[in-house]
C-alpha atoms as a PDB file:
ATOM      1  CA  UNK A   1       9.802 -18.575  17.287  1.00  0.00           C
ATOM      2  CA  UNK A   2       8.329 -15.260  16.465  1.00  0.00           C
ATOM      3  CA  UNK A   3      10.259 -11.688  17.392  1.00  0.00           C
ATOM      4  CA  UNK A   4       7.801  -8.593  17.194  1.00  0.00           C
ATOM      5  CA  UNK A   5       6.651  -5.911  18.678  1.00  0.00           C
ATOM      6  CA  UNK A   6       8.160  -2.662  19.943  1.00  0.00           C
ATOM      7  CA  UNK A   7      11.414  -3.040  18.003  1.00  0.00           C
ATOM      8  CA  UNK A   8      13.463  -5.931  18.579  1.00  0.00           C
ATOM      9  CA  UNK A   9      16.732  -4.446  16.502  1.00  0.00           C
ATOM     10  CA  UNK A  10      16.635  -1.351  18.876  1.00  0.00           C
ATOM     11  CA  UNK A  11      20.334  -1.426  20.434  1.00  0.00           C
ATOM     12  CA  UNK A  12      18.955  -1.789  23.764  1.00  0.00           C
ATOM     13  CA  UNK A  13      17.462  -5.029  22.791  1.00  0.00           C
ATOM     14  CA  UNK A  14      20.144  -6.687  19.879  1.00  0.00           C
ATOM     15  CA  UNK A  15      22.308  -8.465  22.345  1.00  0.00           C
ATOM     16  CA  UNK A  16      19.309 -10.021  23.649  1.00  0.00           C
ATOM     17  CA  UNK A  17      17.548 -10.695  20.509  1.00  0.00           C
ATOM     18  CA  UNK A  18      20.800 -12.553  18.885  1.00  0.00           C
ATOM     19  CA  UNK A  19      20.910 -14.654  22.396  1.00  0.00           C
ATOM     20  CA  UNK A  20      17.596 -15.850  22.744  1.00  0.00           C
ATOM     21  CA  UNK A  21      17.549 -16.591  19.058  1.00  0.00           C
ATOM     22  CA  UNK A  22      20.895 -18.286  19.059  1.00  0.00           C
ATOM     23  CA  UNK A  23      19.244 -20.756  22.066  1.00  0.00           C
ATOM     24  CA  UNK A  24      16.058 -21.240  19.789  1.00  0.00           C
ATOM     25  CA  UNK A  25      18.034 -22.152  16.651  1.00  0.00           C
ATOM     26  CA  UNK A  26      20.327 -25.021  18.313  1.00  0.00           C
ATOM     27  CA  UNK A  27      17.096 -26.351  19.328  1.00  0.00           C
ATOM     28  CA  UNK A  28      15.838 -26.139  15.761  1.00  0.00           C
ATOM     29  CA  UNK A  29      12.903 -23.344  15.623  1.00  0.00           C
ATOM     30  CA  UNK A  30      12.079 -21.890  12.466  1.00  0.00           C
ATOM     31  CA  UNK A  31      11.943 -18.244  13.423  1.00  0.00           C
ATOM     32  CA  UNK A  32      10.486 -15.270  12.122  1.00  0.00           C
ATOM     33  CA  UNK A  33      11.829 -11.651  12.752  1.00  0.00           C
ATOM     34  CA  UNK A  34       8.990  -8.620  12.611  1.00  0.00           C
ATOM     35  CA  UNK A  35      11.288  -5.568  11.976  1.00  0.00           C
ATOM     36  CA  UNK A  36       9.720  -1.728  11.324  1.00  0.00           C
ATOM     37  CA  UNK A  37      13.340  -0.945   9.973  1.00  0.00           C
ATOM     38  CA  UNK A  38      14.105  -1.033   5.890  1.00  0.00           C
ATOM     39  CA  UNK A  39      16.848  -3.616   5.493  1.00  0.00           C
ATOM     40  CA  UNK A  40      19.643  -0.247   4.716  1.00  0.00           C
ATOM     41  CA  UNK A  41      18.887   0.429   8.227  1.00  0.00           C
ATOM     42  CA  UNK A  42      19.601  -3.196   9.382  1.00  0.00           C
ATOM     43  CA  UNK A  43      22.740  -3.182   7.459  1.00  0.00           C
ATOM     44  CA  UNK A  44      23.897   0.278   9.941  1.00  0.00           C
ATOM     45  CA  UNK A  45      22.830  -1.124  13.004  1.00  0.00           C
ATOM     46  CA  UNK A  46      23.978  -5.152  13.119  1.00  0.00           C
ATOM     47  CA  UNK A  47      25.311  -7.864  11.369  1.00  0.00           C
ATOM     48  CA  UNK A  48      22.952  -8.992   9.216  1.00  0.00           C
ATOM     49  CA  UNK A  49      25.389 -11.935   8.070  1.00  0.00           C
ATOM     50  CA  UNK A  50      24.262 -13.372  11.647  1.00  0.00           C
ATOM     51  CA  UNK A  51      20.681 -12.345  11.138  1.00  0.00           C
ATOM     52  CA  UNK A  52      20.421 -14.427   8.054  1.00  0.00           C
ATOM     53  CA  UNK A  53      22.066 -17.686  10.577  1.00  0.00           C
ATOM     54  CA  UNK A  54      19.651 -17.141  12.957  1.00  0.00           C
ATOM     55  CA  UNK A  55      16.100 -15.986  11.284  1.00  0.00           C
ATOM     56  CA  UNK A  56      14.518 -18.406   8.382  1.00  0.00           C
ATOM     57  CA  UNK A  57      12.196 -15.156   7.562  1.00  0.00           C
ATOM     58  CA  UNK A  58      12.739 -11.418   7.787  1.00  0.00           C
ATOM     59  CA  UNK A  59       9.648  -8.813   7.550  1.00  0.00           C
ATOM     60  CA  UNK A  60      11.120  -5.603   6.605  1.00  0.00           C
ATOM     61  CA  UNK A  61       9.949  -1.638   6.551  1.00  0.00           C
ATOM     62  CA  UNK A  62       8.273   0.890   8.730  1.00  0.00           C
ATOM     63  CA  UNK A  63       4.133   1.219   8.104  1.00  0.00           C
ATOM     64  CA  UNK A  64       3.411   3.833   6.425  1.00  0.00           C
ATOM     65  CA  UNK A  65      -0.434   5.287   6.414  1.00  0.00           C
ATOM     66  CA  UNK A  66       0.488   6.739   2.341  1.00  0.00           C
ATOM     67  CA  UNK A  67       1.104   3.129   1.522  1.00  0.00           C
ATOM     68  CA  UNK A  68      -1.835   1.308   3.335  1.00  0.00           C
ATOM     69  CA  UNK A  69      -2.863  -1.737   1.675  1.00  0.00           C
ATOM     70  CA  UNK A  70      -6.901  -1.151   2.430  1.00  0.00           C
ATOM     71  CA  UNK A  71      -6.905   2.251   1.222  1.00  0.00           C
ATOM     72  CA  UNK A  72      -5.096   1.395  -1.718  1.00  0.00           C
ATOM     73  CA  UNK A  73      -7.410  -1.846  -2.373  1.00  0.00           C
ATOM     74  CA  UNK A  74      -4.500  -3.939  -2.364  1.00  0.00           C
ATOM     75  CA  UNK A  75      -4.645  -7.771  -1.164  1.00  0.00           C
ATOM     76  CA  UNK A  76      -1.370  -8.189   1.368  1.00  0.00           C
ATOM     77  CA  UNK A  77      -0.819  -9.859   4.421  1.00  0.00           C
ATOM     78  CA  UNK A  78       1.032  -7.014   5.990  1.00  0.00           C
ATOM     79  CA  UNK A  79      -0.146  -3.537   6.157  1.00  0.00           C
ATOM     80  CA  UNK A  80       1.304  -1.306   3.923  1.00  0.00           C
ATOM     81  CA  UNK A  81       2.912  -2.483   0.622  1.00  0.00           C
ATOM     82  CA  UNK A  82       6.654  -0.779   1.281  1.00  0.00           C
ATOM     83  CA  UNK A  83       6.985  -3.799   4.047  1.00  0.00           C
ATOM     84  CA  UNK A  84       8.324  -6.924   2.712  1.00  0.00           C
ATOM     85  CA  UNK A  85       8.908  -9.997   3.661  1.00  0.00           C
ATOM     86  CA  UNK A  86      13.134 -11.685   3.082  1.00  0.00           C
ATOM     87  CA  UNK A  87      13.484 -15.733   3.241  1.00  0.00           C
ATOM     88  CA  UNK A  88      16.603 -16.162   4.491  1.00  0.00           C
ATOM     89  CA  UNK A  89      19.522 -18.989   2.917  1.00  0.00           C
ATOM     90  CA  UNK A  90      22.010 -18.916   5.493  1.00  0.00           C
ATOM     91  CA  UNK A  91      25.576 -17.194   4.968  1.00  0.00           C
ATOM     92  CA  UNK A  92      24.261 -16.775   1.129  1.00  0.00           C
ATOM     93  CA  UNK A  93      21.632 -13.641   2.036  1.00  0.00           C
ATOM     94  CA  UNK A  94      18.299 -13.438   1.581  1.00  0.00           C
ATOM     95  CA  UNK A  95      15.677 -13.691  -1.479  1.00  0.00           C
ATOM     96  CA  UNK A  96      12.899 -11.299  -1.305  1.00  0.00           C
ATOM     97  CA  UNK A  97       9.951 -13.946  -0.873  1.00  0.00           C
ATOM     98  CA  UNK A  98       6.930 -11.584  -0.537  1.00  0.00           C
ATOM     99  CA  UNK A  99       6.417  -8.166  -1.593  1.00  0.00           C
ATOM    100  CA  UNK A 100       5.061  -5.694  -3.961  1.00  0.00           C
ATOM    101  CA  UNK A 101       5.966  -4.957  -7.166  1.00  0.00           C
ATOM    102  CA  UNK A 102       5.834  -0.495  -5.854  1.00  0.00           C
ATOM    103  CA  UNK A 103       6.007  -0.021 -10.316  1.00  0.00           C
ATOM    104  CA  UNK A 104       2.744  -2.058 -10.908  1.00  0.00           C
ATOM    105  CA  UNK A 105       1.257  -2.717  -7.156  1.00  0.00           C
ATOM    106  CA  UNK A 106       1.380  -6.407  -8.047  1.00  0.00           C
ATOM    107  CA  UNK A 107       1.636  -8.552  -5.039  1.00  0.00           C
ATOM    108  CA  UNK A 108       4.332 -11.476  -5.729  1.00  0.00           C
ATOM    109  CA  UNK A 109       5.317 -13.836  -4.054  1.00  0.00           C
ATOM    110  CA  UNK A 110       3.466 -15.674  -0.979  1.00  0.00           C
ATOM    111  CA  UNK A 111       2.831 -16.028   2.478  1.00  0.00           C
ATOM    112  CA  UNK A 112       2.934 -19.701   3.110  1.00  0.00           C
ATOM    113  CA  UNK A 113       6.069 -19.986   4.939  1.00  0.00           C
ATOM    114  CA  UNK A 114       8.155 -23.088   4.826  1.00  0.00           C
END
């Protein structure tokens, strides 16, 4: 199950979010959260302790036209290279799975999901 568009961590939508994803994990969906907040935000705003129960993958960070991937000639999947992508592990946290190195603009990493 994918989660995007608009902003499905806005408070109006969390309670709903964590329900709907609670259903889809007892029925054993991977599922993938689309997120324009950084994960310091997350942290304020819910308990990402649940988030990492319910979502396999987390895409992190606002776009951000000074950081666009095209303009900067920079081969990512998502469009601007502050937005990464967190594989979840449970209660243990996260792992950042794909990103970009912002010292070297090195893409590491990669986006074949498990």
């Amino acid at each position: 199950a994918v989660y995007y568009g608009g902003e499905p961590t806005m408070e109006e939508n969390l309670d709903d979010l964590i329900e709907i994803a609670g259903e889809a994990a007892l029925m054993g969906y991977k599922q993938f959260l689309f997120t324009g907040r950084t994960y310091e935000e997350l942290i304020n705003i819910c308990d990402v302790d649940e988030l990492y129960q319910l979502f396999d993958y987390i895409k992190v960070g606002p776009y951000l036209d000074t950081c666009n991937t095209r303009v900067l000639n920079i081969p990512y999947f998502f469009g601007s290279i502050n937005q990464s992508l967190l594989r979840t592990n449970g209660e243990d946290g996260y792992e950042i799975f794909y990103g970009v190195d912002r010292a070297t603009n090195e893409v590491f990493g990669r986006m074949i999901l498990e």
